[in-house]
Each structure stands twice: as structure tokens, then as C-alpha cells.
Protein backbone atom coordinates (compact mmCIF):
# COMPACT_ATOMS: atom_id res chain seq x y z
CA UNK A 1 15.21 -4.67 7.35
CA UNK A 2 13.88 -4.21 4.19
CA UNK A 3 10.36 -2.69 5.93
CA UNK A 4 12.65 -0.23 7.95
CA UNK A 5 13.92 1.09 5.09
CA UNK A 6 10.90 1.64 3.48
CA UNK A 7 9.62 3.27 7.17
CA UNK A 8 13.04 5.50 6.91
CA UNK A 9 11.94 5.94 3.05
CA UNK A 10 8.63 7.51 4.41
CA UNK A 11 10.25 9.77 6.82
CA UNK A 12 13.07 11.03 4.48
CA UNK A 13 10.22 11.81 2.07
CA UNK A 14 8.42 13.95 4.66
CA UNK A 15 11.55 15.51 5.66
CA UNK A 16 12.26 17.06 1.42
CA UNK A 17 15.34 14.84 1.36
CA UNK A 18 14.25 12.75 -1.49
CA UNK A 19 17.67 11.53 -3.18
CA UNK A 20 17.91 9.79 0.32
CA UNK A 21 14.29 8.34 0.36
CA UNK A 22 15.29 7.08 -2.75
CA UNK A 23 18.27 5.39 -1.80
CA UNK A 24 16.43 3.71 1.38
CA UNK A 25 13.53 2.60 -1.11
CA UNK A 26 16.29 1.40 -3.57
CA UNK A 27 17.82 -0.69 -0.65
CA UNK A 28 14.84 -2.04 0.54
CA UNK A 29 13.80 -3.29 -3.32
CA UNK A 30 17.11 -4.83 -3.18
CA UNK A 31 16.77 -6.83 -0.14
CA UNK A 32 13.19 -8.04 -1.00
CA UNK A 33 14.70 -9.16 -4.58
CA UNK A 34 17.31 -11.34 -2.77
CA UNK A 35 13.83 -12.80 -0.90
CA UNK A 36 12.55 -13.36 -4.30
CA UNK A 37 9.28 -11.17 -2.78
CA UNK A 38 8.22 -9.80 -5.77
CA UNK A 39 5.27 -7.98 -4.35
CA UNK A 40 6.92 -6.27 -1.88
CA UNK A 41 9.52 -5.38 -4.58
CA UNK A 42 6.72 -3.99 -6.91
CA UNK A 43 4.96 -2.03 -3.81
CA UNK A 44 8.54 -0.36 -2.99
CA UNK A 45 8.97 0.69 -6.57
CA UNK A 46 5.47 2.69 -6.56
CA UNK A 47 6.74 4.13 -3.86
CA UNK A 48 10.19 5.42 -5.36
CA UNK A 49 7.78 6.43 -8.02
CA UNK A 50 6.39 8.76 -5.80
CA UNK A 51 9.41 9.79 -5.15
CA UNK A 52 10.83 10.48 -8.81
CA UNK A 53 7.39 12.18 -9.17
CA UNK A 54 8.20 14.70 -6.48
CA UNK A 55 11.60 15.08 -8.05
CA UNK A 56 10.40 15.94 -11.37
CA UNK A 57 12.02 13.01 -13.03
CA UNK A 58 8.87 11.89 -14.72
CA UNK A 59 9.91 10.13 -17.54
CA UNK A 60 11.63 7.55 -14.66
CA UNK A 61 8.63 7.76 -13.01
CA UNK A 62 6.05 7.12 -15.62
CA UNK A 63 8.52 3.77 -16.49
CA UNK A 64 7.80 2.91 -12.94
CA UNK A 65 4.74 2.99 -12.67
CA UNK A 66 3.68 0.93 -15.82
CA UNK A 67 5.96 -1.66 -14.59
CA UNK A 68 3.92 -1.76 -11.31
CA UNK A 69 0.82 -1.27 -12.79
CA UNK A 70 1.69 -4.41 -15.21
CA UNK A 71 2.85 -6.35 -12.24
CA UNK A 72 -0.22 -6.07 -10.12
CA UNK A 73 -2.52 -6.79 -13.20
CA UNK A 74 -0.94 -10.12 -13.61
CA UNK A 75 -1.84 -10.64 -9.60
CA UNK A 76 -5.09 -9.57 -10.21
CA UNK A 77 -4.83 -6.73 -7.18
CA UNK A 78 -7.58 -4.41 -8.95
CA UNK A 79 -7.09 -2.10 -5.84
CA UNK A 80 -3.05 -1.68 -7.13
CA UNK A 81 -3.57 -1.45 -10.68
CA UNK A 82 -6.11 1.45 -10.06
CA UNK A 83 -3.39 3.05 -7.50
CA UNK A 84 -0.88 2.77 -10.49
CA UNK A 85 -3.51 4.15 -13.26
CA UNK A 86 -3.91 6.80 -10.38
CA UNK A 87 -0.09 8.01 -10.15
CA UNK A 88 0.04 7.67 -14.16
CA UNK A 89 -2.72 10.58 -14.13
CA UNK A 90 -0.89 12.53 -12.07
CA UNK A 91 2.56 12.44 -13.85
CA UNK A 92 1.09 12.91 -17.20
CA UNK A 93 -1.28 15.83 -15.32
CA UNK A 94 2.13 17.26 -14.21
CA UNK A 95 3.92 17.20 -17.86
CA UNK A 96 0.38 19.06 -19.33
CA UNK A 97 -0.43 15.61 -20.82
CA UNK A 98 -4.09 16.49 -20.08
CA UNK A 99 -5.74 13.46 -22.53
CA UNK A 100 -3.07 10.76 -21.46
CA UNK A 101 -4.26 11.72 -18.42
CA UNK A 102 -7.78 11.66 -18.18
CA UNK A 103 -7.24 8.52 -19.73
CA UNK A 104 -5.77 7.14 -17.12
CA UNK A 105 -7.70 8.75 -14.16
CA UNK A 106 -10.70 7.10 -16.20
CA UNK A 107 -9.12 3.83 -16.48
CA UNK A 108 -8.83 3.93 -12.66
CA UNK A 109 -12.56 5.26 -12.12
CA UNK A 110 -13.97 2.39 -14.01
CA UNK A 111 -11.96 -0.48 -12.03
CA UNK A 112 -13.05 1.08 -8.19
CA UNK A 113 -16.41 1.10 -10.19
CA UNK A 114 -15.90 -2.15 -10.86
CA UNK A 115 -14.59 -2.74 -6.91
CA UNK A 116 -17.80 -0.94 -6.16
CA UNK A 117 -15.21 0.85 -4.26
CA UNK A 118 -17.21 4.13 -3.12
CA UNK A 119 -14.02 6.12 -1.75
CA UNK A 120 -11.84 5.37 -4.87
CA UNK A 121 -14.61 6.46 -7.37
CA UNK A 122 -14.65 9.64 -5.32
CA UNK A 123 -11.26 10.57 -4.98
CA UNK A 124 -11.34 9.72 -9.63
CA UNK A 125 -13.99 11.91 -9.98
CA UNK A 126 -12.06 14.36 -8.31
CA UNK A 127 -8.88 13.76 -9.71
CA UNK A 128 -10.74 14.40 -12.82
CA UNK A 129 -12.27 17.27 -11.60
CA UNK A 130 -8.49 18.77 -11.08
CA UNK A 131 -7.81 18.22 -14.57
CA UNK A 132 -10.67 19.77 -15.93
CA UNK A 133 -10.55 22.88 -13.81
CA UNK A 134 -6.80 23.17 -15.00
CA UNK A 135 -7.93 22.51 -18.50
CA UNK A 136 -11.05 25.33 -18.11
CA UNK A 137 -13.05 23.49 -18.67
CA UNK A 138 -14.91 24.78 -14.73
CA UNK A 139 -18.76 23.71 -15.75
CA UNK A 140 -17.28 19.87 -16.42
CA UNK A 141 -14.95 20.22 -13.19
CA UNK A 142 -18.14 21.30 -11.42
CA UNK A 143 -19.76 18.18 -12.16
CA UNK A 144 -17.19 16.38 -11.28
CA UNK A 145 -16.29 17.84 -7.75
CA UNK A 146 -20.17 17.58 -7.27
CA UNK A 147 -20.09 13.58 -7.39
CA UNK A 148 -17.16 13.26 -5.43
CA UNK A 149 -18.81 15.02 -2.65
CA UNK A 150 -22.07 13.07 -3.24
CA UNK A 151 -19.71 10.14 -2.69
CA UNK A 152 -18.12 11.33 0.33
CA UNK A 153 -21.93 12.31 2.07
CA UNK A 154 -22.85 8.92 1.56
CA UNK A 155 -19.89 7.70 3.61
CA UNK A 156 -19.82 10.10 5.96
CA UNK A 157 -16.21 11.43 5.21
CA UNK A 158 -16.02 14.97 6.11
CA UNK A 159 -12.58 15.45 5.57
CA UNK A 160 -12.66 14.34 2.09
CA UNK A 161 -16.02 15.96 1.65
CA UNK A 162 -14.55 19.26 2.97
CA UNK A 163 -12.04 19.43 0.60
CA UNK A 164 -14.54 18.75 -2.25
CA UNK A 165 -16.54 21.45 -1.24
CA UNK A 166 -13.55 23.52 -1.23
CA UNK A 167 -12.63 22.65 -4.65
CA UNK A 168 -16.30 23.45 -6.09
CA UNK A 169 -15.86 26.50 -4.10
CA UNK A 170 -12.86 27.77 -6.04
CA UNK A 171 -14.46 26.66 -9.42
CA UNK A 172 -17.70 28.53 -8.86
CA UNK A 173 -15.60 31.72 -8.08
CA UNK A 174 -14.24 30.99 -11.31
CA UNK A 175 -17.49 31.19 -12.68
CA UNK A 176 -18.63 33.94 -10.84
CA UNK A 177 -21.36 32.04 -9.30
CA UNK A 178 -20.92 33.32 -6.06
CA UNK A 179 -23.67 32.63 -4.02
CA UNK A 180 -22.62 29.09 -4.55
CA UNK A 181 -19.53 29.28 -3.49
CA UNK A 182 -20.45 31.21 -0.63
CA UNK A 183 -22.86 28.09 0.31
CA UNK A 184 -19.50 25.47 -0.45
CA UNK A 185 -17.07 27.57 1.50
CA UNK A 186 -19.34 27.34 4.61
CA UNK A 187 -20.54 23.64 4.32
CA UNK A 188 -16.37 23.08 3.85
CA UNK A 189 -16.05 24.98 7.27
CA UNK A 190 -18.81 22.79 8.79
CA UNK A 191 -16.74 19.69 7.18
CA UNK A 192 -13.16 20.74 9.14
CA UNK A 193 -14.73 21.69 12.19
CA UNK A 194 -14.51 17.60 13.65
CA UNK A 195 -10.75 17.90 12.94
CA UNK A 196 -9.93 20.87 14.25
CA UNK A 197 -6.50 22.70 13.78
CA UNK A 198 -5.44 19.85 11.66
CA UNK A 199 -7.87 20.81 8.85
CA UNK A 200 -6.30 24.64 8.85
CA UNK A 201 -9.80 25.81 8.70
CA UNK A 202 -8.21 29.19 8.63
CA UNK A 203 -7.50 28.59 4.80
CA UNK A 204 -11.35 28.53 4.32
CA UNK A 205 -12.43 31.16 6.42
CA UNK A 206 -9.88 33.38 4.78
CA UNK A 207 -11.00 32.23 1.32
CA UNK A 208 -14.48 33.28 2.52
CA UNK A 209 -13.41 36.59 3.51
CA UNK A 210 -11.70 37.50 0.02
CA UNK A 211 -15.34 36.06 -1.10
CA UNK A 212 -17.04 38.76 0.85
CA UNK A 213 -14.59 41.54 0.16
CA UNK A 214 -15.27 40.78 -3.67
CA UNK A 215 -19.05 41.08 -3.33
CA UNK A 216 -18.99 43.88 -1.45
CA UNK A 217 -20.21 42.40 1.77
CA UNK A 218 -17.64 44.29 4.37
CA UNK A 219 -19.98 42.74 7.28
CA UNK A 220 -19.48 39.82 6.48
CA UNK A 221 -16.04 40.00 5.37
CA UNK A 222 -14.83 41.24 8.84
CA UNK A 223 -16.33 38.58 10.17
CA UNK A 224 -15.06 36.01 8.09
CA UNK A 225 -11.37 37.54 8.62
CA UNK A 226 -11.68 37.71 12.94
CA UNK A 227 -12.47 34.21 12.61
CA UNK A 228 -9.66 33.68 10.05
CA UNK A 229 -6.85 34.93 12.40
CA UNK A 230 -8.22 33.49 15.63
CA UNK A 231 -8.30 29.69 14.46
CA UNK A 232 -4.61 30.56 13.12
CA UNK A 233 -3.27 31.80 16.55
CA UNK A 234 -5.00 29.41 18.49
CA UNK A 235 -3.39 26.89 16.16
CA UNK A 236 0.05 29.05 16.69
CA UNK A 237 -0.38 28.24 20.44
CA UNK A 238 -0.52 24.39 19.54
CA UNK A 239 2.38 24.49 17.92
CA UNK A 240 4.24 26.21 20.63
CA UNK A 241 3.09 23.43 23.23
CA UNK A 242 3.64 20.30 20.70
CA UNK A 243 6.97 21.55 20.02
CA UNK A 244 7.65 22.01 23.80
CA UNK A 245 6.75 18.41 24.46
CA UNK A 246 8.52 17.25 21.35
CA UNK A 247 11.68 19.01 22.80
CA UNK A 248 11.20 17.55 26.06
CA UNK A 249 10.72 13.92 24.16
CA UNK A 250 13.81 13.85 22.17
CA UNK A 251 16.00 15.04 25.20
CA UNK A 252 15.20 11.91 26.89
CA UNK A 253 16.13 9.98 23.50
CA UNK A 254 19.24 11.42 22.85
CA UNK A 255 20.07 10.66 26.10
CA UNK A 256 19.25 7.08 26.12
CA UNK A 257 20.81 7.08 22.50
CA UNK A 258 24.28 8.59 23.38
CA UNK A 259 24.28 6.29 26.33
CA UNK A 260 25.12 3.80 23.27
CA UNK A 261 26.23 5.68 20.69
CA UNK A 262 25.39 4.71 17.12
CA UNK A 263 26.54 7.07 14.09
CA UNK A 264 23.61 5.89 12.03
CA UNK A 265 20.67 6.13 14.41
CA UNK A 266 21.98 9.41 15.89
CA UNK A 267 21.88 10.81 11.96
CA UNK A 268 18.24 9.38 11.92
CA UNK A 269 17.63 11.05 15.59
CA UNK A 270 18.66 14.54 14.22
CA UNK A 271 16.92 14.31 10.98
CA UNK A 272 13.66 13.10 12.42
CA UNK A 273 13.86 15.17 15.46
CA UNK A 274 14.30 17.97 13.29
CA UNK A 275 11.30 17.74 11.33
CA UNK A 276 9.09 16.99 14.02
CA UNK A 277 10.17 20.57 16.37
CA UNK A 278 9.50 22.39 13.51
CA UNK A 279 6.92 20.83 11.04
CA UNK A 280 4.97 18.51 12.65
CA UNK A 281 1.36 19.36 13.18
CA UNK A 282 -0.26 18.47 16.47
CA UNK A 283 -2.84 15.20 16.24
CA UNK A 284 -1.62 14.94 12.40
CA UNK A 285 -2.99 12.31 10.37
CA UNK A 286 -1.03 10.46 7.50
CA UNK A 287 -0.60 12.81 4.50
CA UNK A 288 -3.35 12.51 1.40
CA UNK A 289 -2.79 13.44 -1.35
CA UNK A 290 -2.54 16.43 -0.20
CA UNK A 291 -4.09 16.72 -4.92
């Protein structure tokens, strides 16, 4: 039970009904305290952390996650403490605590250093390079971006690196360095192209177009905008036939569901069915992060 509620947690989260996430990932803490399983108490509280985060209640959320953080220290899990350092950036980030938190996006940097964890120093450095770029400080943020990618090439992670090279791309405007950003905007496109629709590479190319426009390149800038609005209907047409087939999938469930009717699970069925006709994405992949 107490791992459906945290699945039901998930999808009420998705859904933007987070007083009711809460409540599922409250329950499920709950049960695993009457199993005495302490972990899985302390991994359901960083997630109602995320939760309070998304809420705004940061003050509740910063208690959370020191509490986790503390727990997993004592267990030794390196990997959680630097996931708990992580969210502690991000809160204070949030409340325009900009040295508490580089502190603690450098505090979790140094442990996946010390994990010689390659994909947890990258996504540091680029936590980092957030801050910096909402600080001004865009020549530091470069630098940082800049590593994260290097981190990401070395892996092989396009997705991550695409959004790197999206970030520099955005700094270096900043900066009016614009023949780099040029060259970041089209390695990102080169990045999202393995992952299709689901990497809304229409974001980019439209990013590149305002790029053009700006530089006086109208060429260029038509071109960047034709290919803008094609991968956005084409995605548009996606949509139309996932939602189709989601339609024709939760007909047969309802069916099978009212043929023994349950009050909770047919609340579940219309909240989840809900979200998926008209959010889902086609071929989606688990949520980063989205920062």
C-alpha cells in the first residue's frame, strides 16, 4: 500500500493537485512508520518536499529536507545526501538565498565528485550555472554550463547535453556574443533531434529565429521560423492521434471498471484519464528537472 500511494503521490503531482499528493505521500510515510522502515519513510518525505517546494511552502520544505539529508548521512547513501544538498539549492535558489545556495549546490558537487559520479557533477555544475546566470554573473555561468556539457559529451547524453547547450545559448545572447550562440542553438538542435517531438525542438528553432531576426539575418531567420512551425504542427498531429488512442484506452477501462464499481478507483480513473487526453506527450519520458 504504502508504494501505491507514493505511485498515486506521483500522479497527483503531475496532475497540479498537490494538497492531494501530499496527503497520499503523508499516508504512505505513515504506513512505512508503523513498518518501522525508516528509509522508505525518509525517501517519502523528500518527496513531499518536493511537493511543499512546488507549493511555495519553503520554510516546511527546507525542514524537510535537512531531516532527510541528516538521515541518509547517518546511512552513508552519498547518492541521497547529495539529492538532499541538491533540493536545499533549489529552495534557497527560489527564496533569492543565492550564497546558501551555492553552498549547497557545491556541497553536492563535491560528494558526486567524490562518487566519481560523472552525471551528478554535470547536472551541479549546471545547477550552479542557473544561479549564476540569475545572479549576472553570465561569464561565471558560462563556465559553468560549458563543463556540464563537457560532462554530458563524454557520456554521450544528448538530451542533457542539449539542454546545456541551450542554456549557454541564452547566456551568450546575454552577452551579446552571438556567433556563439548561434553555434549552441544549432548543436542543441542536433542534440533533440534523437528524441524527436518529445524534446519540443520547436523551442530552439524558434529561439534561433529571434537570434537571426536580431542580427539582421532575415534569410536565415525565415528559415529558422518554417522549421519552427512545422516541427510544432507535426507535433500537433501527435497529439491528436495519442489522444485518440488514449480515448479509445480509457473507454475500455471504464468499462471494465463500472462493471465493478469502486468510488475510489473511478475518482483515480477520471483524474488520471484526464491528464493523460489532454497533457500527456506522446513517447514521454519521466520528468527532469525540468531546472
Amino acid at each position: 500500500m504504502p508504494v501505491l500511494s507514493r505511485k498515486l503521490g506521483i500522479a497527483l503531482t503531475d496532475l497540479g493537485q498537490l494538497e492531494a499528493a501530499a496527503t497520499a505521500y503523508q499516508e504512505a510515510i505513515q504506513r512505512d512508520e508503523k513498518r518501522d522502515d525508516a528509509r522508505s519513510v525518509a525517501v517519502g518525505k523528500g518527496q513531499l518536499g518536493t511537493v511543499r517546494t512546488l507549493q511555495q511552502r519553503y520554510a516546511e520544505a527546507l525542514d524537510i529536507y535537512i531531516e532527510v539529508r541528516e538521515f541518509f548521512q547517518g546511512l552513508g547513501e552519498l547518492g541521497s545526501v547529495a539529492t538532499a544538498w541538491h533540493q536545499i539549492g533549489i529552495v534557497h535558489r527560489q527564496t533569492k538565498q543565492f550564497e546558501a545556495a551555492e553552498q549547497a549546490y557545491r556541497q553536492a558537487l563535491a560528494i558526486e565528485v567524490q562518487r566519481k559520479n560523472q552525471a551528478g557533477e554535470a547536472r551541479s555544475l549546471s545547477e550552479l550555472g542557473n544561479l549564476y546566470k540569475e545572479m549576472g554573473r553570465l561569464e561565471e555561468a558560462v563556465a559553468f554550463y560549458q563543463q556540464a556539457a563537457d560532462i554530458d559529451v563524454e557520456l554521450k547524453d544528448l538530451a542533457k547535453e542539449g539542454i546545456r547547450r541551450n542554456n549557454l545559448a541564452n547566456t551568450f545572447i546575454k552577452l551579446e556574443r552571438y556567433d556563439e550562440a548561434r553555434r549552441e542553438l544549432h548543436r542543441a538542435i542536433a542534440c533533440k533531434k534523437p528524441y524527436g517531438h518529445v524534446a519540443t525542438p520547436w523551442t530552439t528553432w524558434h529561439n534561433l529565429y529571434d537570434l537571426e531576426q536580431a542580427t539582421h539575418h532575415p534569410e536565415a531567420a525565415a528559415k529558422a521560423r518554417e522549421k519552427a512551425i512545422q516541427c510544432f504542427l507535426d507535433y500537433r498531429r501527435i497529439i491528436v492521434m495519442w489522444q485518440n488512442c488514449v480515448l479509445w484506452l480509457l473507454r475500455r477501462l471504464l468499462k471494465g471498471i463500472l462493471m465493478r464499481p469502486n468510488k475510489n478507483w473511478l475518482n483515480i480513473f477520471i483524474q488520471v484519464g484526464s491528464y493523460l487526453f489532454l497533457n500527456c506527450k506522446p513517447f514521454s519520458t519521466v520528468r527532469e528537472t525540468l531546472h
